[in-house]
C-alpha atoms as a PDB file:
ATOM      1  CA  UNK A   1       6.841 -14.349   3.252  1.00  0.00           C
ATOM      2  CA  UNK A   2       7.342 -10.399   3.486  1.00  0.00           C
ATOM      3  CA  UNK A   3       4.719  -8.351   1.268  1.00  0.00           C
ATOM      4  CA  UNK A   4       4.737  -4.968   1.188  1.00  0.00           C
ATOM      5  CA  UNK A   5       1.537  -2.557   0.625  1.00  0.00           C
ATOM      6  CA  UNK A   6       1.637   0.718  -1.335  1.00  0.00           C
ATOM      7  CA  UNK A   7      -1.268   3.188  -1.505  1.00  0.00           C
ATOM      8  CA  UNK A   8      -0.703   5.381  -4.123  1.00  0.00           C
ATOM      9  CA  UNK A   9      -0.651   9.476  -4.317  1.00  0.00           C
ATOM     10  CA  UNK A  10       1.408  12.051  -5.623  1.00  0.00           C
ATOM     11  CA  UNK A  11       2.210  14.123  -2.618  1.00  0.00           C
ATOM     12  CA  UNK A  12       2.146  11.310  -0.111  1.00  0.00           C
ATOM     13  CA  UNK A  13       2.723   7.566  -0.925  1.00  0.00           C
ATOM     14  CA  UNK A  14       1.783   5.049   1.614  1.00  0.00           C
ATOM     15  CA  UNK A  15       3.977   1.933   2.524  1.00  0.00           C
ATOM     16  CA  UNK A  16       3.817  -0.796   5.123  1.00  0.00           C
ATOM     17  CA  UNK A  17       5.406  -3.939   4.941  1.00  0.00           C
ATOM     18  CA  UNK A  18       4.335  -6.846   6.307  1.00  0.00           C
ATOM     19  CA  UNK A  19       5.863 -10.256   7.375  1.00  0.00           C
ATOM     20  CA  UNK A  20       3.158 -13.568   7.191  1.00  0.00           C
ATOM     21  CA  UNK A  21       4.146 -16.672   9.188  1.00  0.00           C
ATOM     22  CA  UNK A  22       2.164 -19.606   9.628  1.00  0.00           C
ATOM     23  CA  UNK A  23       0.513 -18.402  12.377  1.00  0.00           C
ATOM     24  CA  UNK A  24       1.006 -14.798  12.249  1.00  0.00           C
ATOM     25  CA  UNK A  25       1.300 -11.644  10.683  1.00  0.00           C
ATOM     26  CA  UNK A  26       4.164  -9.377  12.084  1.00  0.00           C
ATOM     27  CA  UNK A  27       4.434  -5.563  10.966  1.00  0.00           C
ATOM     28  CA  UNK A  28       8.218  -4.796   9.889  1.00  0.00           C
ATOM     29  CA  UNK A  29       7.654  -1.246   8.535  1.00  0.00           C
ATOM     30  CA  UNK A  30       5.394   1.650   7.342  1.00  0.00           C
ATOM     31  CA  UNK A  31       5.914   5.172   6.661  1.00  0.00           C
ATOM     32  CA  UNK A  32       5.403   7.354   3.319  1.00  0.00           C
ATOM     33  CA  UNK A  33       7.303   9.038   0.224  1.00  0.00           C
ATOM     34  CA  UNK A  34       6.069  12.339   0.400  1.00  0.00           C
ATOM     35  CA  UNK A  35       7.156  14.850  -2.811  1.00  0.00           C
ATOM     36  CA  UNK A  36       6.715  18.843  -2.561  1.00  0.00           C
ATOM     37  CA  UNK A  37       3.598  20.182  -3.799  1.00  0.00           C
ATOM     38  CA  UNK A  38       5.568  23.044  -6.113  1.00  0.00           C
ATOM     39  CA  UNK A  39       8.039  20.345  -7.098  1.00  0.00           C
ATOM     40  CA  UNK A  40       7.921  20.146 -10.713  1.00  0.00           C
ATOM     41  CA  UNK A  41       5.658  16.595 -11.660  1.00  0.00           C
ATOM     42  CA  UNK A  42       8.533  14.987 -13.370  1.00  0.00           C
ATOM     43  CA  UNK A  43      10.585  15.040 -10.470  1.00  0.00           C
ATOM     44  CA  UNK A  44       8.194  13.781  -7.890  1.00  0.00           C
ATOM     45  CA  UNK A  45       7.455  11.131 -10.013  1.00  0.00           C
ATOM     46  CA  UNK A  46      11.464  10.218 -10.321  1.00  0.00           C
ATOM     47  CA  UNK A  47      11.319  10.207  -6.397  1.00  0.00           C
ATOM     48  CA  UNK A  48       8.383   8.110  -5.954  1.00  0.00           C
ATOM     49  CA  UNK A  49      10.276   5.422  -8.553  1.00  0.00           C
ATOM     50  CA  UNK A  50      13.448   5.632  -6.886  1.00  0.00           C
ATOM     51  CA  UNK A  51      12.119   5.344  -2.913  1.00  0.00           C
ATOM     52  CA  UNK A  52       9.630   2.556  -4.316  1.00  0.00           C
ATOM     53  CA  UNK A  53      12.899   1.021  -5.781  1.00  0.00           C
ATOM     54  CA  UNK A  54      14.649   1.326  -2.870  1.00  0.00           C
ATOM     55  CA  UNK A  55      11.739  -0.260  -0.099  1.00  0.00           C
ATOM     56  CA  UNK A  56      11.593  -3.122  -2.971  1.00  0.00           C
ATOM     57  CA  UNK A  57      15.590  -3.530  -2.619  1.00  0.00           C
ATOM     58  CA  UNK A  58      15.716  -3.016   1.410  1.00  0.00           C
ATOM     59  CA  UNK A  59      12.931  -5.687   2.125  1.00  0.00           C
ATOM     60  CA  UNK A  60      13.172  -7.893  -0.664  1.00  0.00           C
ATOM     61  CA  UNK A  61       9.383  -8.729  -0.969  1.00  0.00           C
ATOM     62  CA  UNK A  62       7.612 -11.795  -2.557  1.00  0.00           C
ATOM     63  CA  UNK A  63       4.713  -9.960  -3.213  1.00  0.00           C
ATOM     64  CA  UNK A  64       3.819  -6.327  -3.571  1.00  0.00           C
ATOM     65  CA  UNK A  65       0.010  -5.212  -3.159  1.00  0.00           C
ATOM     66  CA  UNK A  66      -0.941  -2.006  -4.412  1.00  0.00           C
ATOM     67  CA  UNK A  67      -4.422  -0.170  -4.058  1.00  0.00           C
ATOM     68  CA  UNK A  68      -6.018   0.123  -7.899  1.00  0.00           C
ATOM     69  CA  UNK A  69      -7.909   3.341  -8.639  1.00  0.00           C
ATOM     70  CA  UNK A  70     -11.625   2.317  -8.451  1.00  0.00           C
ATOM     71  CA  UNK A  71     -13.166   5.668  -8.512  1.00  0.00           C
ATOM     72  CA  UNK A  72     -12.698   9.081  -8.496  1.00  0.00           C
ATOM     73  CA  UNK A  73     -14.459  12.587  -7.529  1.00  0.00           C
ATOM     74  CA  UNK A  74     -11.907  14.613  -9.232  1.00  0.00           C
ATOM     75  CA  UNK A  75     -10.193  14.848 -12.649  1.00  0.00           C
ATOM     76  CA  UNK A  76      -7.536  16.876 -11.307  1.00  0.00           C
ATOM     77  CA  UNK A  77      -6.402  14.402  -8.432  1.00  0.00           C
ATOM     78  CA  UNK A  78      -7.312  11.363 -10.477  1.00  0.00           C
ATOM     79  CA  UNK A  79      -4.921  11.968 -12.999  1.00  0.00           C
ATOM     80  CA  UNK A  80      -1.576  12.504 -11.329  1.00  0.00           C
ATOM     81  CA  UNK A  81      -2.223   9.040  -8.998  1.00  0.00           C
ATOM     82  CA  UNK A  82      -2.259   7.344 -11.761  1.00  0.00           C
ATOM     83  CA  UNK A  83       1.075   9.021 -12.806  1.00  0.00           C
ATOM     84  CA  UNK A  84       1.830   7.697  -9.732  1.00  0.00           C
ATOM     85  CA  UNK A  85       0.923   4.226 -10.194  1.00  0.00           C
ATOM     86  CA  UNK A  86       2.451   3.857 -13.055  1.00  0.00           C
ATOM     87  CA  UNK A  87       6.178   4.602 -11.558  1.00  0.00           C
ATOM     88  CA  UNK A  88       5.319   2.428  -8.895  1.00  0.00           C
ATOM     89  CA  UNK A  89       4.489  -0.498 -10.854  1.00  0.00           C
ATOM     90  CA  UNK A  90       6.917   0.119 -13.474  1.00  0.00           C
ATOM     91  CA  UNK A  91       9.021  -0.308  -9.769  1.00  0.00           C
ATOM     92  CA  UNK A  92       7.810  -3.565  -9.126  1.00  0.00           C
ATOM     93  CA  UNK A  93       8.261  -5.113 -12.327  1.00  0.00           C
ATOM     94  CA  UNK A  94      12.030  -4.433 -11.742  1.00  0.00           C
ATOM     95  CA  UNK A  95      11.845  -6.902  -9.101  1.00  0.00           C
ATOM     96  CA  UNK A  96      10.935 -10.293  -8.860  1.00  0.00           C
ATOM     97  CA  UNK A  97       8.280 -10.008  -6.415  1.00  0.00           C
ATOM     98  CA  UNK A  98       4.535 -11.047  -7.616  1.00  0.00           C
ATOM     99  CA  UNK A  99       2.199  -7.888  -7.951  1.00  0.00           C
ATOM    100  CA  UNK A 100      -1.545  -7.939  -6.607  1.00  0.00           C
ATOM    101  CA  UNK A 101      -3.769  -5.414  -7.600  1.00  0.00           C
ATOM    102  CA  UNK A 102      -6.518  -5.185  -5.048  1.00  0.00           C
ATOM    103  CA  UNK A 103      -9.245  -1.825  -5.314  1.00  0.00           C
ATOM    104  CA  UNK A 104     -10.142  -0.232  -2.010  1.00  0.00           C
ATOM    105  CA  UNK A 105     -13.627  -2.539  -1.932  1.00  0.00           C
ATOM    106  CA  UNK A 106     -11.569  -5.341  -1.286  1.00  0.00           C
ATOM    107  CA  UNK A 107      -9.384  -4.138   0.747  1.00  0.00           C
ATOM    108  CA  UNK A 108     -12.325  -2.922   2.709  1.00  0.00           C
ATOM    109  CA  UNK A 109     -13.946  -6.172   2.766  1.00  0.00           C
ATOM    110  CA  UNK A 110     -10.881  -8.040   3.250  1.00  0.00           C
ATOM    111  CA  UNK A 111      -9.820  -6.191   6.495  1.00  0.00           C
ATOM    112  CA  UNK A 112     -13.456  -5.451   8.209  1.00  0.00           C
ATOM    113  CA  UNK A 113     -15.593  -8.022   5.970  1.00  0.00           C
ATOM    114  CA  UNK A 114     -17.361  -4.345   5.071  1.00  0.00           C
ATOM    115  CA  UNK A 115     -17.435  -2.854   1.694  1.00  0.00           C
ATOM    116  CA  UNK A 116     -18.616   0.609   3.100  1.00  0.00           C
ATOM    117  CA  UNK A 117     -16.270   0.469   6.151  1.00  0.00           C
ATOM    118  CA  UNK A 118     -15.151   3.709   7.565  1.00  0.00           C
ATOM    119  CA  UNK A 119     -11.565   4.672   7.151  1.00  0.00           C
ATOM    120  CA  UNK A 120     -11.519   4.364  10.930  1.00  0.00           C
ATOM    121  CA  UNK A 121     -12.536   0.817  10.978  1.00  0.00           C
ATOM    122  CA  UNK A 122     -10.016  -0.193   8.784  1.00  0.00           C
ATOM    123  CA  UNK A 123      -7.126   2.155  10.753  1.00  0.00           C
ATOM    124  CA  UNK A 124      -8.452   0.253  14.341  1.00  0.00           C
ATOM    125  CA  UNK A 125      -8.354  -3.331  12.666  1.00  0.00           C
ATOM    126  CA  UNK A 126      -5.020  -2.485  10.939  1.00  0.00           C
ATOM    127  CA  UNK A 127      -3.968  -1.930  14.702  1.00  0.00           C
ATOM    128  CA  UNK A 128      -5.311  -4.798  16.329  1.00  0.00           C
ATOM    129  CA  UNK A 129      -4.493  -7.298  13.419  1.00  0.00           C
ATOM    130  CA  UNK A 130      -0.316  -6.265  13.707  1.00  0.00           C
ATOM    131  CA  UNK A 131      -1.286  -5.921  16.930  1.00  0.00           C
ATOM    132  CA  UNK A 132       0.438  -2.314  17.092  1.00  0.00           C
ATOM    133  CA  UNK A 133       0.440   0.021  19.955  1.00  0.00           C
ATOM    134  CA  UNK A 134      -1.064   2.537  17.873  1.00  0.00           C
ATOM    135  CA  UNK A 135      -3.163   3.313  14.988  1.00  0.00           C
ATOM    136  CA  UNK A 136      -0.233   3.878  12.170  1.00  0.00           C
ATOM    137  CA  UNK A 137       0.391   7.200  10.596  1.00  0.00           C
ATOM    138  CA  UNK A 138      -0.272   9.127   8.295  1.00  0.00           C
ATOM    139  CA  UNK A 139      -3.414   7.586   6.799  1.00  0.00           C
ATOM    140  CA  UNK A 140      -1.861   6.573   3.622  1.00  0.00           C
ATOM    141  CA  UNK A 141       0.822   4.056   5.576  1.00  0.00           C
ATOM    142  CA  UNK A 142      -2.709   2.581   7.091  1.00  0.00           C
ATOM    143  CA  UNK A 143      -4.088   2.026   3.850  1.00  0.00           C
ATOM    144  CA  UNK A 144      -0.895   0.712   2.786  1.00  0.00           C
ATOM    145  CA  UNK A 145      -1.208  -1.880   5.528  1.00  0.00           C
ATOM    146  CA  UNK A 146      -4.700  -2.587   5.016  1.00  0.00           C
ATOM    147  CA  UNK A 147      -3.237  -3.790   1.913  1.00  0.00           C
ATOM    148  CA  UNK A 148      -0.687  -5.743   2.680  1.00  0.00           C
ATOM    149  CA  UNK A 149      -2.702  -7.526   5.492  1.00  0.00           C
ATOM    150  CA  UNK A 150      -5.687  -8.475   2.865  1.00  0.00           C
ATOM    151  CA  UNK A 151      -3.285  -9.559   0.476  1.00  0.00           C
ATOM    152  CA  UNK A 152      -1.716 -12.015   3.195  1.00  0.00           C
ATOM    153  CA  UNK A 153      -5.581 -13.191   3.541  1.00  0.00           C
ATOM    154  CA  UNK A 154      -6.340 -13.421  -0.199  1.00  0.00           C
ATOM    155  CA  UNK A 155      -3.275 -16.204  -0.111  1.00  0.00           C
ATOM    156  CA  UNK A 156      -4.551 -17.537   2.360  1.00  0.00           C
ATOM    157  CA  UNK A 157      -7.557 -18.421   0.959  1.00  0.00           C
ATOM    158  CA  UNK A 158      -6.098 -19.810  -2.051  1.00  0.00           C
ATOM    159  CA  UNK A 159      -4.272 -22.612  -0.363  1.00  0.00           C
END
């Protein structure tokens, strides 16, 4: 089963795609969509669809987890992620692949079994889980990971 996780963001989307086995979880790919900050919105949207569209086509997934927005500190940023978002899922629904929703408590608690875990914690179990050679980069392919992999334990759970 290949599931691929996408953190949200305007200027940098996170991706990581994930392959689940019976017996283990292998990582396949991660990386970001990154847009220029004095690109007008309309068009970083278009290339955060068509990139989306494109990881969707190139790994054929048969599930796609992306991180809700739980909360937010600031109007301004809140706003254009959810722009964001919206693309993406719109995305998705193009596909056949089954969408999760999961908010960053969850993911959180799904990786380190800590609601309040440190961004680090999740980056080092991310690691260790794929069993990488390195903590993934930037941040947002992490948390696009972190994801994925909590997804692939959500369904596991449900069997």
């Amino acid at each position: 089963m290949i599931i691929i996780g996408i953190d949200p963001g305007t200027a940098t989307t996170g991706y990581g795609v994930i392959k689940k086995t019976k017996s283990q979880l292998m990582c396949l790919a991660y990386g970001s969509i990154t847009t220029p900050a004095k690109q007008a919105n309309n068009l970083r949207l278009q290339k955060i669809y068509k990139e989306t569209l494109g990881l969707i086509k190139k790994h054929k997934p048969d599930i796609i987890a992306i991180e809700k927005l739980f909360f937010f500190k600031n109007l301004k940023t809140v706003m254009p992620v959810a722009e964001s978002r919206g693309v993406i899922l719109l995305a998705c629904c193009e596909s056949k692949a089954q969408i999760k929703e999961l908010t960053p408590l969850q993911i959180k608690m799904g990786i380190c079994g800590y609601g309040r875990a440190e961004k680090k914690q999740i980056q080092k179990m991310v690691k260790e889980i794929l069993k990488l050679k390195e903590i993934p980069k930037p941040d947002d392919a992490s948390d696009a990971l972190a994801a994925a992999i909590c997804c692939s334990f959500n369904l596991s759970k449900a069997k």
